[in-house]
Protein backbone atom coordinates (compact mmCIF):
# COMPACT_ATOMS: atom_id res chain seq x y z
CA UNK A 1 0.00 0.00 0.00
CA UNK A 2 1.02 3.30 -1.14
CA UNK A 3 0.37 6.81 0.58
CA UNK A 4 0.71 9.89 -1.81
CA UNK A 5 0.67 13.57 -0.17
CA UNK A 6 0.10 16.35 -2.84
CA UNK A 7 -1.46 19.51 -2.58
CA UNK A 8 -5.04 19.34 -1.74
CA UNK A 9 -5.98 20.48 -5.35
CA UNK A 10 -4.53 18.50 -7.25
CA UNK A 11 -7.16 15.88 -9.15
CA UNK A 12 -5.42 13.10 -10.49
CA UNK A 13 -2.37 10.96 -9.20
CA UNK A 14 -0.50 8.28 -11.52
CA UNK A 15 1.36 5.60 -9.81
CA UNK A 16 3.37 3.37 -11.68
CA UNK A 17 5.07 -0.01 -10.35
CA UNK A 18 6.52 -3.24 -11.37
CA UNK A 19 5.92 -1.59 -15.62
CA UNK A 20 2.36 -1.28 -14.97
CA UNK A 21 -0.21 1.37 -14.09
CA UNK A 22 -1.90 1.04 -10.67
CA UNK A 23 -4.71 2.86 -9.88
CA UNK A 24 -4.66 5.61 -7.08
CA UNK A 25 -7.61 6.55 -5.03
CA UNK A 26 -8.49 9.80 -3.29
CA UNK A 27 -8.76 9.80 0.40
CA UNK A 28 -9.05 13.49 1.38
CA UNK A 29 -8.09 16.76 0.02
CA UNK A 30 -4.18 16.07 -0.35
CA UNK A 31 -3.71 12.68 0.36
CA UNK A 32 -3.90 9.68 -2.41
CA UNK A 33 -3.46 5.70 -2.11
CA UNK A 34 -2.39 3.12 -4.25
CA UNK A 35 -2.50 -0.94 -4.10
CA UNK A 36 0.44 -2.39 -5.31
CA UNK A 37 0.80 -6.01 -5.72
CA UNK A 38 3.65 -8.40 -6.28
CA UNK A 39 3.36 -11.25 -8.67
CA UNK A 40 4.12 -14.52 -7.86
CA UNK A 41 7.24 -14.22 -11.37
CA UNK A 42 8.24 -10.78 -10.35
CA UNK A 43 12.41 -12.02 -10.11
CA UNK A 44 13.73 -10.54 -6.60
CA UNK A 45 15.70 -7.47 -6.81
CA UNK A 46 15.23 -3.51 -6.14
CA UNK A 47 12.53 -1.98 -7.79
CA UNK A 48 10.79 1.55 -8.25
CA UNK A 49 7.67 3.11 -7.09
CA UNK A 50 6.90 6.35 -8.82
CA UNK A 51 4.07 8.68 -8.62
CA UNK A 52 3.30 11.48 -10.96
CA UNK A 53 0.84 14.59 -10.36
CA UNK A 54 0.80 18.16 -10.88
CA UNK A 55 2.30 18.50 -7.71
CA UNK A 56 5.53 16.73 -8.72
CA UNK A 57 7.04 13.31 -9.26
CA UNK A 58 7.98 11.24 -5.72
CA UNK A 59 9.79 7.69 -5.97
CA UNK A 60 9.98 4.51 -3.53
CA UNK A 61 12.37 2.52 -4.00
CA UNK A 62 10.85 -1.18 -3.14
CA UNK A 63 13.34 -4.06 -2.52
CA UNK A 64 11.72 -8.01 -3.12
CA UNK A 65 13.75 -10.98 -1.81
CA UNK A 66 13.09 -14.48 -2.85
CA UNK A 67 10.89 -17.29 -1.00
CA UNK A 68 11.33 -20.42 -1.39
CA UNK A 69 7.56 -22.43 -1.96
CA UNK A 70 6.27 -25.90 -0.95
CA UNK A 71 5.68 -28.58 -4.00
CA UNK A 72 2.10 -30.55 -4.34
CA UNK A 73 2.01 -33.59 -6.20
CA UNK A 74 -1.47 -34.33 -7.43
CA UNK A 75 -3.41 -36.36 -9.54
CA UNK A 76 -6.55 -35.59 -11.74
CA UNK A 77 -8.48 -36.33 -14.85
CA UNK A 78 -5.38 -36.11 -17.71
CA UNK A 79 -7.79 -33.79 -19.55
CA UNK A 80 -7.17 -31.35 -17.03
CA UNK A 81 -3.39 -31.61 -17.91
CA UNK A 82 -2.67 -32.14 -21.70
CA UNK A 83 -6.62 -30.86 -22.63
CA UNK A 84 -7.85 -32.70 -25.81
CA UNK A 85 -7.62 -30.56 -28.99
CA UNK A 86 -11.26 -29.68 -29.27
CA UNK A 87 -11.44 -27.79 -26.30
CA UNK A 88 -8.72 -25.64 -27.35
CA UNK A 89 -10.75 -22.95 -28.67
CA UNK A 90 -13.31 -22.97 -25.34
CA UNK A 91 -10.27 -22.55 -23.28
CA UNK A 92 -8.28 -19.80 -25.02
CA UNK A 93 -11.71 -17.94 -25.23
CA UNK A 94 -12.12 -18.04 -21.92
CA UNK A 95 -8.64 -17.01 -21.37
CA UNK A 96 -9.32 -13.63 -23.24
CA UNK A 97 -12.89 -13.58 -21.11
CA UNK A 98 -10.72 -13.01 -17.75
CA UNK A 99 -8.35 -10.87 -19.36
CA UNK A 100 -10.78 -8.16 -20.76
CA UNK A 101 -12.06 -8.57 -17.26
CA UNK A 102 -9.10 -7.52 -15.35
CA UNK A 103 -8.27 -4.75 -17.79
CA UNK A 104 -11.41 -2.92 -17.17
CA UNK A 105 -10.57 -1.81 -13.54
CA UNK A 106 -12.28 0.36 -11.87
CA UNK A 107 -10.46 3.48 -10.43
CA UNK A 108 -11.85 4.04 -6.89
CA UNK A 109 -13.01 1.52 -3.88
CA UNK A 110 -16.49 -0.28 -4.44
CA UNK A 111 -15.90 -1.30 -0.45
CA UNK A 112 -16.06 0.80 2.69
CA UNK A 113 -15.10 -2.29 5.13
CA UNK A 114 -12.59 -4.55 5.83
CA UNK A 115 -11.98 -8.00 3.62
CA UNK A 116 -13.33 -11.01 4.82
CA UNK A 117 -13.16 -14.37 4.46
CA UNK A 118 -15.58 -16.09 2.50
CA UNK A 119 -15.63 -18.92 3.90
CA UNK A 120 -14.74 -20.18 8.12
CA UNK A 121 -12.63 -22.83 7.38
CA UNK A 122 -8.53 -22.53 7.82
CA UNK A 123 -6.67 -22.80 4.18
CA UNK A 124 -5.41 -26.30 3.51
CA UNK A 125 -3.26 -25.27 -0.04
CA UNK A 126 -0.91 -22.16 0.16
CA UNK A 127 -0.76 -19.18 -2.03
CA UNK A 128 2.63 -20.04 -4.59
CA UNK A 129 2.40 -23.83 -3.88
CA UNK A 130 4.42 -25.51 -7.27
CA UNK A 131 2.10 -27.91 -8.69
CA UNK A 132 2.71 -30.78 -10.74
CA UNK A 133 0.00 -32.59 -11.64
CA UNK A 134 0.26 -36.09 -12.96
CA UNK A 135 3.59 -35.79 -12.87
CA UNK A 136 3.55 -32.72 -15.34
CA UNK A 137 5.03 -28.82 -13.99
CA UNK A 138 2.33 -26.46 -14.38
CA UNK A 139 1.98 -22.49 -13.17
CA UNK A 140 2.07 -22.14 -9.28
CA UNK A 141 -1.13 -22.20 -7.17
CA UNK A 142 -2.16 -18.78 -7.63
CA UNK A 143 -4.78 -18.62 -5.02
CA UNK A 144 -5.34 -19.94 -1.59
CA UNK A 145 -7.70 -23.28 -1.08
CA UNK A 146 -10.04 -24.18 1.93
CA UNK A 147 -11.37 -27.39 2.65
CA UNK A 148 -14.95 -26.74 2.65
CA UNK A 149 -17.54 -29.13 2.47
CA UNK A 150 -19.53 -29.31 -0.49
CA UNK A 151 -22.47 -27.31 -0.28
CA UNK A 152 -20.97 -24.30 2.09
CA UNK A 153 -22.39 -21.05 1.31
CA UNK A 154 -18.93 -18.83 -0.18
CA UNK A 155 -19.58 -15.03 0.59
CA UNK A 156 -18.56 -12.09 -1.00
CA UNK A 157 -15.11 -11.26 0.09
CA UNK A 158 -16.02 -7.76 0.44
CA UNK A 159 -18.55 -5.31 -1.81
CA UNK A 160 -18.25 -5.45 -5.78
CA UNK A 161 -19.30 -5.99 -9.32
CA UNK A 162 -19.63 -9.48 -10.65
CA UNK A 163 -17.50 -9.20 -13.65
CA UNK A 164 -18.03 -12.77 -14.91
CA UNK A 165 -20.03 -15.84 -13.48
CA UNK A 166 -19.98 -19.05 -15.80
CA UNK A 167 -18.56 -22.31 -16.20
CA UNK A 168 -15.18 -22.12 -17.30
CA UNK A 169 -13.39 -25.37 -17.90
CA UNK A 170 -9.87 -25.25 -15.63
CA UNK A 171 -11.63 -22.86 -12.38
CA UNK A 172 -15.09 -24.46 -13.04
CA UNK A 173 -18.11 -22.82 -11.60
CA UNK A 174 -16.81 -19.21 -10.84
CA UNK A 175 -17.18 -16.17 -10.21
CA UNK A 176 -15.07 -13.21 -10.42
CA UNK A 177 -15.89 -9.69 -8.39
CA UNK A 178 -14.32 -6.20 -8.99
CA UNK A 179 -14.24 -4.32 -5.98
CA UNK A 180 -12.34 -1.35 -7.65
CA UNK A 181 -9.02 0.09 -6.73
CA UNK A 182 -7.97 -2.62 -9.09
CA UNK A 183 -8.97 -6.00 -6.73
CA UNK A 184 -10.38 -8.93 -7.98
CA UNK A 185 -11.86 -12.12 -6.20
CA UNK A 186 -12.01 -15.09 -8.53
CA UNK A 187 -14.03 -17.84 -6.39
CA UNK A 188 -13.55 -21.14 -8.05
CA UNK A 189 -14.72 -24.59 -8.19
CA UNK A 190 -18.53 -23.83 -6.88
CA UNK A 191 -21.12 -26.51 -7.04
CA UNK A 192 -23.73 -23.65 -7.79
CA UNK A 193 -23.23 -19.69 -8.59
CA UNK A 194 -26.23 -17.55 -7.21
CA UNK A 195 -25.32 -14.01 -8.87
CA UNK A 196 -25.11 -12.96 -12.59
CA UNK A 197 -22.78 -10.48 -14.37
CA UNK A 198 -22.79 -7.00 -14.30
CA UNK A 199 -24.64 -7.89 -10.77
CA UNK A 200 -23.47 -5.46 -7.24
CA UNK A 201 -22.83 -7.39 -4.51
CA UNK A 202 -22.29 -6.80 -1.08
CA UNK A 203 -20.01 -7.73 1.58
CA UNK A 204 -20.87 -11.23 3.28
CA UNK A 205 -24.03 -11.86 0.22
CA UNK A 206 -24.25 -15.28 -0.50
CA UNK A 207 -22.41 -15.95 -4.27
CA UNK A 208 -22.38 -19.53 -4.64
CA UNK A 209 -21.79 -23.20 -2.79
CA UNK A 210 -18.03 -24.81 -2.87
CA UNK A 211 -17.99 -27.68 -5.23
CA UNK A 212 -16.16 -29.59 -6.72
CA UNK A 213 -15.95 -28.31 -10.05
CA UNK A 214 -13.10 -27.82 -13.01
CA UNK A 215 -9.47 -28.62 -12.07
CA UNK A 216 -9.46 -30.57 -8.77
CA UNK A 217 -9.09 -33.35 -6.40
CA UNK A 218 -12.17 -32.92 -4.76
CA UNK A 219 -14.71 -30.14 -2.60
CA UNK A 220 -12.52 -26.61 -1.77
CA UNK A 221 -13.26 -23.17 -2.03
CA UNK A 222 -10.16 -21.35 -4.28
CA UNK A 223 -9.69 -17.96 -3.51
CA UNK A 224 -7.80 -15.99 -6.18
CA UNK A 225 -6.74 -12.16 -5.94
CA UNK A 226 -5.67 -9.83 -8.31
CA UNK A 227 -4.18 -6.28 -7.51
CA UNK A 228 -3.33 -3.91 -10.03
CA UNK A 229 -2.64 -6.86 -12.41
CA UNK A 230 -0.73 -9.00 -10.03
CA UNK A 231 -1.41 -12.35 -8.48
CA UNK A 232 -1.39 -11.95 -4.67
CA UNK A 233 -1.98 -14.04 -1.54
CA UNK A 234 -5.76 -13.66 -0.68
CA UNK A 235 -4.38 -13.97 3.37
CA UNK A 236 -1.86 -11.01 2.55
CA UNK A 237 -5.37 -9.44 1.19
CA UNK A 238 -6.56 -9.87 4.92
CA UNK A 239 -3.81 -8.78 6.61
CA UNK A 240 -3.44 -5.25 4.68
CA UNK A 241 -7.59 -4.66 4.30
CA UNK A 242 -9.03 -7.04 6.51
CA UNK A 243 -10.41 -6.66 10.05
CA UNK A 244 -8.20 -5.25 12.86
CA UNK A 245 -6.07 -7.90 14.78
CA UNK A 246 -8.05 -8.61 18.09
CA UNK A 247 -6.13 -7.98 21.38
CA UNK A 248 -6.35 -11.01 24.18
């Protein structure tokens, strides 16, 4: 998270990171924020933060180390790894269906509360987790799984626009929310979605069941976020946004 201080009238703040635009947001007269996130293939080294308004230009200079991630071996339908040549077409299209998706972000905050989880359960299958399935390397677990039963109600992370809810063939039943400020939930693998596209939800509205749907092993929630392009750990979500840390 990024804090910008300009003078109070200035209207528009650009914030670059990482070679990508991120969206700043107006808090008050004079002060600005920005969510940056750090993909999962950013290589570790020292990076720049730079923000651009007609106060001025300020940098931050932004140093990532390396982390070493945990391996999961699984094993699922071998459609799932080497799909057959006919679904091609359905898959790239959906590819390009998330992508136009992401693009269109939406400057300012949809939400005026803390992130929450949207399910109770504890995650079982960390955020970055190398996967091989069926023996095969494939991208790293880009989300963060919880065992819940089939059938539990998933709730909206936090308020939104449903920016796609369908069937799509490696994430199954899902459904993807904007909730501005360039943050995305992608909730995977439902057994039923209960909202449509284009649809504002609210914080804690039912959106679907977890199922057992698309790429898996068997009933989970997947919980996939996105911030200013970049794949981040939904947990890091809740620790940055999320409810204040009780006191014992």
């Amino acid at each position: 998270m990024v804090s910008v201080t300009v003078p109070p009238e200035v209207a528009a703040v650009d914030v670059r990171a990482f070679d990508r635009d991120v969206p700043a947001h107006r808090l008050q007269a004079g002060a600005w924020r920005a969510l940056v996130g750090i993909d999962l293939d950013v290589v570790p080294g020292t990076y720049e933060i730079t923000a651009r308004s007609a106060g001025g230009v300020a940098t931050r200079t932004l140093r990532v180390t390396s982390r070493n991630f945990a391996v999961r071996k699984l094993t699922v339908n071998p459609d799932f790894v080497n799909p057959p040549r006919e679904l091609q077409t359905r898959i790239a299209e959906e590819a390009r269906l998330l992508e136009r998706a992401y693009a269109a972000v939406t400057p300012d905050p949809l939400w005026a509360q803390p992130f929450r989880r949207p399910v109770p359960h504890q995650a079982n299958s960390r955020f970055g987790t190398r996967s091989i399935f069926n023996g095969e390397l494939r991208s790293p677990h880009g989300g963060t799984d919880f065992l819940s039963p089939s059938g539990t109600p998933v709730h909206a992370p936090n308020d939104g626009r449903v920016a796609v809810a369908r069937d799509l063939y490696f994430a199954g039943r899902s459904v993807l929310i904007d909730h501005g400020a360039g943050v995305f939930s992608q909730l995977a693998h439902l057994s039923r979605i209960d909202v449509r596209e284009g649809e504002t939800v609210r914080a804690g509205q039912v959106v679907g069941l977890v199922g057992a749907t698309g790429r898996v092993t068997g009933a989970h929630l997947h919980w996939a976020v996105r911030v200013a392009g970049a794949r981040v750990d939904a947990l890091s979500l809740l620790a940055v946004l999320g409810p204040p840390a009780t006191t014992p």
